[in-house]
Protein backbone atom coordinates (compact mmCIF):
# COMPACT_ATOMS: atom_id res chain seq x y z
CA UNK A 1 167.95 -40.83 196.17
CA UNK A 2 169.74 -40.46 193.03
CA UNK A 3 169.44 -43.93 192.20
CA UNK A 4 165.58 -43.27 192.44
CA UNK A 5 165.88 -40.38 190.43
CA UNK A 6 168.16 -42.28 187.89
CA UNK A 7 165.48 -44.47 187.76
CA UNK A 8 162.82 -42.05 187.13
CA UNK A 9 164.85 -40.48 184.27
CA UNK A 10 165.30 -43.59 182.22
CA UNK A 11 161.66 -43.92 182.47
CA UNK A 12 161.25 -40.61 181.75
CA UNK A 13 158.92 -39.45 184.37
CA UNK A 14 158.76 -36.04 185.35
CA UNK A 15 157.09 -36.21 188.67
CA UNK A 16 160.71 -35.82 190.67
CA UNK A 17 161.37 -36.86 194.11
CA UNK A 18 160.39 -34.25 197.15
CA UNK A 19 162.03 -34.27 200.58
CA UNK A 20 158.71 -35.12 201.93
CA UNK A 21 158.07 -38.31 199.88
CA UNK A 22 158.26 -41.90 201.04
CA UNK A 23 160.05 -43.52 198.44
CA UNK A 24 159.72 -47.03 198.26
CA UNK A 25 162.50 -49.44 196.22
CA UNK A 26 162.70 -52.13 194.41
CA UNK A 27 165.38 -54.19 193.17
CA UNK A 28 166.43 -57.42 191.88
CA UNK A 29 170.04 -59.00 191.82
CA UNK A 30 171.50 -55.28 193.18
CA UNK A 31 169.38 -53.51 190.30
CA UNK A 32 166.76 -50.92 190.86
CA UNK A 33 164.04 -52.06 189.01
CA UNK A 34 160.58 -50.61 190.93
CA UNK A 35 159.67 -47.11 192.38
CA UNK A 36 156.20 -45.66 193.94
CA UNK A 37 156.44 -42.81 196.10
CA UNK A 38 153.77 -41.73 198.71
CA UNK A 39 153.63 -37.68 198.66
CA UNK A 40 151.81 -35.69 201.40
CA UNK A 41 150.41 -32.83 199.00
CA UNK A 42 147.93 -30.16 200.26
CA UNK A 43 146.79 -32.32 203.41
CA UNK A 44 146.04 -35.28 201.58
CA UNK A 45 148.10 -37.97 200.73
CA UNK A 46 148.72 -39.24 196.81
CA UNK A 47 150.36 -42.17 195.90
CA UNK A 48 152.50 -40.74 192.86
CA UNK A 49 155.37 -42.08 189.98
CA UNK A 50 154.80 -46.24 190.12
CA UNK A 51 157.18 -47.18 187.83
CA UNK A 52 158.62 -51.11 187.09
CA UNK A 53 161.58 -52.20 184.86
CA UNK A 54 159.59 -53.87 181.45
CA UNK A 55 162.37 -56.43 182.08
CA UNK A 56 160.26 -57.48 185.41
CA UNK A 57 157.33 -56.54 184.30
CA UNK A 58 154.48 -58.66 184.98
CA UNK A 59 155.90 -61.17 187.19
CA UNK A 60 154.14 -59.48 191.07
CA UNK A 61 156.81 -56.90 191.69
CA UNK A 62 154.24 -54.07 191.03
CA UNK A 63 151.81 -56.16 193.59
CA UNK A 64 154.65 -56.28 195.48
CA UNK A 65 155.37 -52.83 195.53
CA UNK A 66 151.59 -51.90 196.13
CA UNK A 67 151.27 -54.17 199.31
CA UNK A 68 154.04 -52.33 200.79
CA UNK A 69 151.99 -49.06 200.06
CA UNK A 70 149.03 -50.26 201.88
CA UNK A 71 151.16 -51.29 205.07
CA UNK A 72 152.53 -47.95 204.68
CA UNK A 73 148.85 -46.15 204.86
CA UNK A 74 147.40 -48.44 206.92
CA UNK A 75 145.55 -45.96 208.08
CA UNK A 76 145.85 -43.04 205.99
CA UNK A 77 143.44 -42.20 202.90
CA UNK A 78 145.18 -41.75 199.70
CA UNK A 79 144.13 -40.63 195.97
CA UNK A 80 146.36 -41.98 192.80
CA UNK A 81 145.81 -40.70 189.27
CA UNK A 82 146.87 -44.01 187.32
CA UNK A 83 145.79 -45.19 183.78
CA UNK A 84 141.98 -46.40 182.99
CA UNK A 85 143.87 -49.86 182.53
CA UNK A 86 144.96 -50.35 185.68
CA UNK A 87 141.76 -49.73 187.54
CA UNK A 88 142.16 -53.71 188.81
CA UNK A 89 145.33 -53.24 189.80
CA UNK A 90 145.20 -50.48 192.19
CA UNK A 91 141.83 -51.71 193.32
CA UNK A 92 143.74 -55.01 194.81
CA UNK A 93 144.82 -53.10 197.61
CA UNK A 94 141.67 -50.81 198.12
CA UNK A 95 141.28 -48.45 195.85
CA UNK A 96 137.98 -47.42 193.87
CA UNK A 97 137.06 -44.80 190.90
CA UNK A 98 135.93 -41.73 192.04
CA UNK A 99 133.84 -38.80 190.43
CA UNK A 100 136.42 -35.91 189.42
CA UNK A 101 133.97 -33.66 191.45
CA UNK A 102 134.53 -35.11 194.81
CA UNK A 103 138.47 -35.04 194.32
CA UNK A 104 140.90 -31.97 195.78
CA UNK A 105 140.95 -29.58 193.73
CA UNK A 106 144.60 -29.42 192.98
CA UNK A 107 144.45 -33.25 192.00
CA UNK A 108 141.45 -32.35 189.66
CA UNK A 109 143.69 -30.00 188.06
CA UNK A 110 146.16 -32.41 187.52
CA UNK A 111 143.93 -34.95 185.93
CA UNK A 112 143.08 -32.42 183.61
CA UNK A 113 146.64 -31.71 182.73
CA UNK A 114 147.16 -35.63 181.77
CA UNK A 115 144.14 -35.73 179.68
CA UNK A 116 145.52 -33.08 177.53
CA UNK A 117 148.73 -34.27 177.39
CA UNK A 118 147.16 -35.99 174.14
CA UNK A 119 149.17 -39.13 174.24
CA UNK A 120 146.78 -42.00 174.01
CA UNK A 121 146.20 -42.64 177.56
CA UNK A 122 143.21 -42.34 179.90
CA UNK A 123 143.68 -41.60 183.22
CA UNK A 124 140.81 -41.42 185.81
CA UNK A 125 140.95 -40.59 189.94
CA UNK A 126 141.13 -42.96 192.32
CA UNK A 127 140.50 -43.53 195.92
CA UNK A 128 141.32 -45.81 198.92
CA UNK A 129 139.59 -44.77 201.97
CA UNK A 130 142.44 -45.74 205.17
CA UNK A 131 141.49 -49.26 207.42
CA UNK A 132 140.18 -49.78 209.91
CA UNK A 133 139.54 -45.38 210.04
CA UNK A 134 135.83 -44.89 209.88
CA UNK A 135 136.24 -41.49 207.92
CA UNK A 136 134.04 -41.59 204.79
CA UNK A 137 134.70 -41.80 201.30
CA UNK A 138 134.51 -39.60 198.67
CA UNK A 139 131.45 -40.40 195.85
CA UNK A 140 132.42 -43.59 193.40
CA UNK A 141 131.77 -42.73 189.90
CA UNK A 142 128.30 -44.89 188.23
C-alpha cells in the first residue's frame, strides 16, 4: 500500500486508500504506473482514484486497468464520478450517464463538491448496472 499511496501523492489525488478498498496495480518494467480502486461506500459500490503515469498514457493500460474492474464486479453495480471527457471511456466496460437525481445521495454530494472545486473540469455521474444481475438501473440522463 504505500507504493499505491506514493503513487497517489505524485499525482496529487486526495481520495486516499481505505482498508476496505480493492486496489488494483499497474506497473511496467517494476514501476507503478496505474491505480483504480473499487470502494464499498454506504452500500453501494464506487469505482474511485483511476490514475495512469502520462509517461503510459494512452497506449491501453487505462483499458487495461478498467477490464480488470469489470471482472472484478462482475456482478456488482457500481457508480464512478469521472470527467465529462471520458464518458467513452468508462462506457467501454458498461457504464452510462445518469441523472444526479437518481444517484445516492452522498455521491450527489460529492459531485457537487467537484463542480465547485472551480478548476476547469466537468464531471458528471455515472452508472454500470452488474451482468448478468437483473436489478434495474437508475434513470440515464436525455
Amino acid at each position: 500500500m504505500p507504493r499505491a499511496q506514493e503513487f497517489y501523492v505524485e499525482r496529487q489525488y486526495g481520495g486516499g486508500i481505505g482498508p476496505e478498498d480493492a486496489v488494483l496495480l499497474a506497473e511496467r518494467d517494476g514501476e507503478l504506473v496505474g491505480i483504480v480502486r473499487l470502494v464499498p461506500e454506504q452500500g453501494v459500490t464506487v469505482l474511485r482514484g483511476m490514475q495512469v503515469h502520462p509517461s503510459v498514457q494512452r497506449q491501453g493500460l487505462g483499458n487495461r486497468l478498467l477490464a480488470a474492474v469489470a471482472h472484478l464486479l462482475r456482478n456488482d453495480d457500481c457508480f464512478c464520478i469521472p470527467y465529462a471527457h471520458l464518458v467513452d471511456f468508462y462506457g467501454g466496460i458498461g457504464f452510462v450517464p445518469i441523472a444526479q437525481a437518481n444517484a445516492p445521495p452522498f455521491l450527489r454530494s460529492r459531485l457537487e463538491g467537484y463542480q465547485r472545486r472551480g478548476d476547469g473540469q466537468e464531471y458528471l455521474l455515472m452508472y454500470r448496472k452488474g451482468h448478468p444481475d437483473q436489478r434495474s438501473a437508475p434513470s440515464t440522463q436525455s
